[in-house]
Protein backbone atom coordinates (compact mmCIF):
# COMPACT_ATOMS: atom_id res chain seq x y z
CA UNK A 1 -21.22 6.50 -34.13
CA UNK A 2 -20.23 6.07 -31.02
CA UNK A 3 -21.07 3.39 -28.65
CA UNK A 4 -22.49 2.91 -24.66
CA UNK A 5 -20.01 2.12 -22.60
CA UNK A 6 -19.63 -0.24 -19.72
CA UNK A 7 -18.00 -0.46 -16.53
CA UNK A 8 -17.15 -3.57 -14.39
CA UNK A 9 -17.65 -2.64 -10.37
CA UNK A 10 -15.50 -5.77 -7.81
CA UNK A 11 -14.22 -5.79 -4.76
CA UNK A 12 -11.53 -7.49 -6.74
CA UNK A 13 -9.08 -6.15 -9.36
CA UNK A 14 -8.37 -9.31 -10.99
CA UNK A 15 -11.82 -10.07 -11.09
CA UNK A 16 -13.52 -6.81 -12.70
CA UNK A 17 -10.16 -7.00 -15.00
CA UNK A 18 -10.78 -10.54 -16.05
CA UNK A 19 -14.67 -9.78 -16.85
CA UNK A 20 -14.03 -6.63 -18.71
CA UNK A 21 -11.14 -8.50 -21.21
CA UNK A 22 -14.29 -11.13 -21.65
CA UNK A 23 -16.76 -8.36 -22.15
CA UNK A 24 -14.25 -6.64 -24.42
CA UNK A 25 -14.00 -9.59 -26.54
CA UNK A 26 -17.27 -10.28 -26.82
CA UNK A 27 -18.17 -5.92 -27.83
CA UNK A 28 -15.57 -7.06 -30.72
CA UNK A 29 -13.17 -4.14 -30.61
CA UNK A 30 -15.84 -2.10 -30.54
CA UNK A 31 -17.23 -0.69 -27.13
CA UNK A 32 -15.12 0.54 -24.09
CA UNK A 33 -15.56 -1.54 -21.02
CA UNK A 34 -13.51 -0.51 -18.29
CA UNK A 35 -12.45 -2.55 -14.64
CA UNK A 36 -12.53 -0.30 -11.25
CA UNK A 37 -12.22 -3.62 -8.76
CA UNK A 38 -10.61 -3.20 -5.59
CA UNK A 39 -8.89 -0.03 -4.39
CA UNK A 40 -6.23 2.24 -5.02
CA UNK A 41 -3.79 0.03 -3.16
CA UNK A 42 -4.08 -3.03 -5.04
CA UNK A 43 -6.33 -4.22 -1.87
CA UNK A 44 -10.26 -5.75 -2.00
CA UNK A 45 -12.86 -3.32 -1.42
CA UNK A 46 -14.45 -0.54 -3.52
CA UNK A 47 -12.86 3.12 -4.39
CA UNK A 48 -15.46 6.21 -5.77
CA UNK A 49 -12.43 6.95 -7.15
CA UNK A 50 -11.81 4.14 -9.49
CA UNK A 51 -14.69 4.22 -10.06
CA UNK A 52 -14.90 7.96 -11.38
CA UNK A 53 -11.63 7.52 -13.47
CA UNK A 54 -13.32 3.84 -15.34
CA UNK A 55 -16.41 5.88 -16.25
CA UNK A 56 -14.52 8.70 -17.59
CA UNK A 57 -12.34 5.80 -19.48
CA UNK A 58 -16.36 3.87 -20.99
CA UNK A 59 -17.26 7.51 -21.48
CA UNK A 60 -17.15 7.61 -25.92
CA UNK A 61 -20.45 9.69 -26.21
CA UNK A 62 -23.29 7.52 -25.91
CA UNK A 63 -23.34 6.66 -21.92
CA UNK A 64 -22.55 4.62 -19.82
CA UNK A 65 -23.54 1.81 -18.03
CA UNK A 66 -22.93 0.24 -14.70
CA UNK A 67 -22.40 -3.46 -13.47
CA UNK A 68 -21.25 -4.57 -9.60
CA UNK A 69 -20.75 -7.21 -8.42
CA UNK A 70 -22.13 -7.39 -4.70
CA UNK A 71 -22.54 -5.23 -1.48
CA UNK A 72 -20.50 -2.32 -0.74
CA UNK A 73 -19.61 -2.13 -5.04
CA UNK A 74 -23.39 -1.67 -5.51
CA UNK A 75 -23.21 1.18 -2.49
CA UNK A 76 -20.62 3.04 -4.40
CA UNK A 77 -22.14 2.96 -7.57
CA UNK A 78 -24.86 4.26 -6.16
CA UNK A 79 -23.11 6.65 -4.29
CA UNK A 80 -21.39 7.59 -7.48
CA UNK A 81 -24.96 8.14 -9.19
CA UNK A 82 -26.06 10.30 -6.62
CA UNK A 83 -23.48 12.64 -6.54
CA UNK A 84 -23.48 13.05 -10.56
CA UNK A 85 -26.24 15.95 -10.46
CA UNK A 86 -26.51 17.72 -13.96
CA UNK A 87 -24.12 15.43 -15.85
CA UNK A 88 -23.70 15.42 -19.17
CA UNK A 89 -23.41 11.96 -19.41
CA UNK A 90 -26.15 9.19 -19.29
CA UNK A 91 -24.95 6.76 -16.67
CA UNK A 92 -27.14 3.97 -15.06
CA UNK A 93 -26.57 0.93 -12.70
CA UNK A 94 -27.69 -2.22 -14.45
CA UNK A 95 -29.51 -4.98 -12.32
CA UNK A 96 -27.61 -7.95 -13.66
CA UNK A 97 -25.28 -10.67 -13.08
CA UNK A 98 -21.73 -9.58 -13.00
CA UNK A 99 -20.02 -11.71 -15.73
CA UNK A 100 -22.87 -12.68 -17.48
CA UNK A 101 -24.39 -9.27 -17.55
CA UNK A 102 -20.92 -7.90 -18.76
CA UNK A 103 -21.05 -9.85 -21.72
CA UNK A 104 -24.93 -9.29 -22.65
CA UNK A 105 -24.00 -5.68 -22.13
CA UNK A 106 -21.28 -5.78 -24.34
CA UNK A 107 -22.56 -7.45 -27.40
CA UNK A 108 -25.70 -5.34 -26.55
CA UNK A 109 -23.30 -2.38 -26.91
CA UNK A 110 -21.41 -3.77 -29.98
CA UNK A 111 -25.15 -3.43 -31.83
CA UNK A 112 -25.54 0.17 -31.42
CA UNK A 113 -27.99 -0.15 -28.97
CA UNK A 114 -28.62 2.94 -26.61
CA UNK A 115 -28.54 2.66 -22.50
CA UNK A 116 -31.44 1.75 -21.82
CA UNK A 117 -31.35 -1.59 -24.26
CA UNK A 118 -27.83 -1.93 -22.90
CA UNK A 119 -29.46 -2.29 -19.08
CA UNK A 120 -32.00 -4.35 -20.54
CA UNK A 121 -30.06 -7.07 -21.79
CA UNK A 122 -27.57 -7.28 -19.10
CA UNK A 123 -30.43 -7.81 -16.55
CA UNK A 124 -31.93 -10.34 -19.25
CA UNK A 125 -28.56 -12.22 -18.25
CA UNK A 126 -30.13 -13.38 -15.19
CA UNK A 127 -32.23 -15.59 -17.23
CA UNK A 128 -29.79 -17.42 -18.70
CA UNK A 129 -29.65 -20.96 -17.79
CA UNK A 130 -26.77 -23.39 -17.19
CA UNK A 131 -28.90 -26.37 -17.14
């Protein structure tokens, strides 16, 4: 069976790279979370292409599921959504915290549960409490 994947949206690389190998960890081996931070020159900012080449990475059959960071990463995902008329994938932008939504999202994932429990519990991250 195969399982929703996820993708990580930053203006940073290292950052959407360091959040998907926690996410990944936390799926246990078992759901496809791919990083498209920065852009195709190694810079900060967003690319629709990174972007298009991490969801076809997630992509194993049962959706896929969105997480930016801030600003112009939530733009292009929703740019990216917009132009993805008639797809054959599911593929939805999750309102959620960026690391901790990666890692509700993943263990959500890990469960077998479908994309819309997947966006569920990553925006259930915001209420998770520090204090």
């Amino acid at each position: 069976m195969a399982n929703v994947g996820i993708v990580l949206i930053s203006h940073s690389r290292t950052l959407a790279e360091g959040a998907a190998e926690l996410a990944r960890q936390m799926g246990v081996g078992e759901v496809a979370v791919a990083a498209a931070g920065g852009t195709e020159d190694g810079g900060l900012g967003t690319s629709l292409e990174l972007l298009e080449s991490a969801v076809r990475e997630a992509e194993q059959g049962a959706g896929v599921v969105l997480i930016a960071d801030l600003g112009s990463s939530v733009l292009t995902a929703k740019t990216y959504l917009e132009d993805l008329e008639d797809a054959e994938t599911e593929v939805v932008l999750a309102d959620a915290p960026f690391v901790e939504g990666a890692v509700a999202a993943a263990s959500a994932a890990a469960g077998g549960a479908d994309v819309a429990a997947v966006t569920k519990a990553a925006g259930e991250a915001y209420d998770f409490r520090k204090t």
